[in-house]
Protein backbone atom coordinates (compact mmCIF):
# COMPACT_ATOMS: atom_id res chain seq x y z
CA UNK A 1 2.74 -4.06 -26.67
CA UNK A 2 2.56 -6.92 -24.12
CA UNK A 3 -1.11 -8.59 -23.35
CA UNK A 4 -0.88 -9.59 -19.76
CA UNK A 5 -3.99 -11.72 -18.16
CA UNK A 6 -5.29 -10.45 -14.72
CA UNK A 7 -7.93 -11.94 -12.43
CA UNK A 8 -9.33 -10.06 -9.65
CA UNK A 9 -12.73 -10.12 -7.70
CA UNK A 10 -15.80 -9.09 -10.06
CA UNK A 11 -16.20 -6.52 -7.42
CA UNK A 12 -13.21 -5.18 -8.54
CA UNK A 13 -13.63 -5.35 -12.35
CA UNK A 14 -16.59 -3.17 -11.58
CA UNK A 15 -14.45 -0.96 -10.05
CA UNK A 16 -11.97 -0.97 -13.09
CA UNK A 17 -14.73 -0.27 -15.73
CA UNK A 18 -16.34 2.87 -13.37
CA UNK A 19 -12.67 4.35 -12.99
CA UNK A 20 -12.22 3.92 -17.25
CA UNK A 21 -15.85 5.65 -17.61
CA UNK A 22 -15.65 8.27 -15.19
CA UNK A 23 -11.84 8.74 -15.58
CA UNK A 24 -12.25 9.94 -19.62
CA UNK A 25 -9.63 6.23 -19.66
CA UNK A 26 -10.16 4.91 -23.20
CA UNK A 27 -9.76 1.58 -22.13
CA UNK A 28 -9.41 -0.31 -19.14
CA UNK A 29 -6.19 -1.34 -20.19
CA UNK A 30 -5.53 1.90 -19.68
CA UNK A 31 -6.85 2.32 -16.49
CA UNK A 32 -4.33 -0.27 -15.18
CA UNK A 33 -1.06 1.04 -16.97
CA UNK A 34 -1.85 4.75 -15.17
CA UNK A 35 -2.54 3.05 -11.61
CA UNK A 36 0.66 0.67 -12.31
CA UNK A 37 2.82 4.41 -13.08
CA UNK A 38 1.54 5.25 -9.76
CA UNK A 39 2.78 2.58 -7.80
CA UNK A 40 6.03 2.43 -9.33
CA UNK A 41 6.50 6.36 -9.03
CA UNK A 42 5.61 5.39 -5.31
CA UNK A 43 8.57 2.13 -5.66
CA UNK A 44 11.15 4.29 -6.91
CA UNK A 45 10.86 7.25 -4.35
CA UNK A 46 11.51 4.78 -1.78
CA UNK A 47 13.75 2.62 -3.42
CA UNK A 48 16.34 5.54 -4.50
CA UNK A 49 16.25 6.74 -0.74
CA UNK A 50 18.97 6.97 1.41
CA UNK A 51 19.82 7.38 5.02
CA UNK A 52 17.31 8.19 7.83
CA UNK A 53 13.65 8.47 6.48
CA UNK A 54 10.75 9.16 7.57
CA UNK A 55 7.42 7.95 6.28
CA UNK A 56 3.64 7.57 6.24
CA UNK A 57 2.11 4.55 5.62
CA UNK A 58 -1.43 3.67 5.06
CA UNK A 59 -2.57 0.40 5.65
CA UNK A 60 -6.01 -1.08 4.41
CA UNK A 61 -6.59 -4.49 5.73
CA UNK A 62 -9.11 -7.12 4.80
CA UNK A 63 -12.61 -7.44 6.30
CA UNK A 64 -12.49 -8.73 9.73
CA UNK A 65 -9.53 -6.57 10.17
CA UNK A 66 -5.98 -7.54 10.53
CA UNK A 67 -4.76 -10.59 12.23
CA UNK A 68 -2.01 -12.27 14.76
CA UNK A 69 0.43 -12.11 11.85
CA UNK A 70 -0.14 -8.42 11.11
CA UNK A 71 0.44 -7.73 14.66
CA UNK A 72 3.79 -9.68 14.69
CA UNK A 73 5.26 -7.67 11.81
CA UNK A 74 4.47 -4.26 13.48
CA UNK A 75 6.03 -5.55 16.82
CA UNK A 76 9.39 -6.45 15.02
CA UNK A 77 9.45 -3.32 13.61
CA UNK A 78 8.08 -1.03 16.39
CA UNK A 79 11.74 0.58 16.84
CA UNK A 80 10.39 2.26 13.97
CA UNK A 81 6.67 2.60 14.28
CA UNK A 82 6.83 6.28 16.13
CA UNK A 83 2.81 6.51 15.56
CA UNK A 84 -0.27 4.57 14.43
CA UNK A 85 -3.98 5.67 13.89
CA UNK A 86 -6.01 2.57 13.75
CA UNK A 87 -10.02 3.20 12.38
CA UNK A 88 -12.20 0.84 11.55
CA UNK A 89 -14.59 1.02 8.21
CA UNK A 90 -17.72 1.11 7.33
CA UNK A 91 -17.41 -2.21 5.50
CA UNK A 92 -16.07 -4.18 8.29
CA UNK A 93 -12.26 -3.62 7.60
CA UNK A 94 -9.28 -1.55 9.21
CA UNK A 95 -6.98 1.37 8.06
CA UNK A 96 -4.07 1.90 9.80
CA UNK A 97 -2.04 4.97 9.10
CA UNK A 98 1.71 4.90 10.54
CA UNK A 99 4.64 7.41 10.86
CA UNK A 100 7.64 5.40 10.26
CA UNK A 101 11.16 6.40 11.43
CA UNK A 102 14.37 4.69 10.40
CA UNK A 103 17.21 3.82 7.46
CA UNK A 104 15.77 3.61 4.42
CA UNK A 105 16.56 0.10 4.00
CA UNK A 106 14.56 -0.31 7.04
CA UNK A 107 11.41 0.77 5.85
CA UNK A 108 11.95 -0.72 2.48
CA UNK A 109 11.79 -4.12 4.45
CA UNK A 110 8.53 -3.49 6.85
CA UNK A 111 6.61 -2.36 3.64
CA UNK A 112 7.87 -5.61 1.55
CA UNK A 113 6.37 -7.57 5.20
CA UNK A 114 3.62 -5.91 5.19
CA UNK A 115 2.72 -6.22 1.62
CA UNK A 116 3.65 -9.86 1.74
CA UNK A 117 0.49 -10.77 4.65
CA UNK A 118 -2.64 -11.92 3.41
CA UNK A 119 -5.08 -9.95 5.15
CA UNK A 120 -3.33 -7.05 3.84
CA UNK A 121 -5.08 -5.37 0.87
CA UNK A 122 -3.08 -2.14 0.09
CA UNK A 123 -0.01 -0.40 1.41
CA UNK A 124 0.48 2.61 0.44
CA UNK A 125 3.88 4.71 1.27
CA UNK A 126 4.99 8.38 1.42
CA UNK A 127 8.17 9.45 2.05
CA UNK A 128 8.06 12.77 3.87
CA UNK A 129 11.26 13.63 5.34
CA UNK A 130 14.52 12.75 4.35
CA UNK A 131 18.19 13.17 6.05
């Protein structure tokens, strides 16, 4: 088996060893490879769509919120943005949750924008209706 190196924020390695402890994970190796099934699951349900879609997304932005940037991507794609619940956290941040409309190639490209912006943390997507 592959060793791969990953940094991330010590908050977040604190995070890691609390999901191995009170997941029953045997490692935290382990940990990752069942988070990374996740997200691919998640990759291939949209990827191997087709046609009109629709789905939710859920946005968690950075503390402070989200930016200019952030904003432009949702305008250039607000053909498609038929809803949006914006909350901010307790921590300072913002979650935005979005019904998406469109092709499926569509939707595939606002995720990859949305992923790609800085003050983005996580996007996560389900597809809930398909034509």
């Amino acid at each position: 088996m592959a060793i791969v190196a990953v940094s991330m924020p010590d908050a977040d390695l604190s995070e890691l060893k609390r999901l191995q402890s009170d997941g029953g994970f045997s490692s935290r190796s382990e940990v990752v490879r069942h988070a990374l099934q996740s997200l691919l699951v998640e990759h291939r349900t949209l990827e191997q769509a087709v046609g009109d879609i629709t789905a939710v997304f859920t946005v968690t932005y950075a503390d402070k919120g989200k930016d200019n940037e952030c904003d432009d991507v949702q305008h250039n794609y607000s053909r498609m943005v038929t809803a949006v619940m914006h909350v901010h956290t307790t921590d300072g941040g913002c979650v935005e949750v979005m019904l998406v409309k469109g092709t499926a190639a569509g939707v595939r490209a606002f995720m990859k924008k949305l992923r790609a912006l800085k003050k983005v943390v996580r996007v996560q997507v389900n597809l809930v209706g398909a034509s």
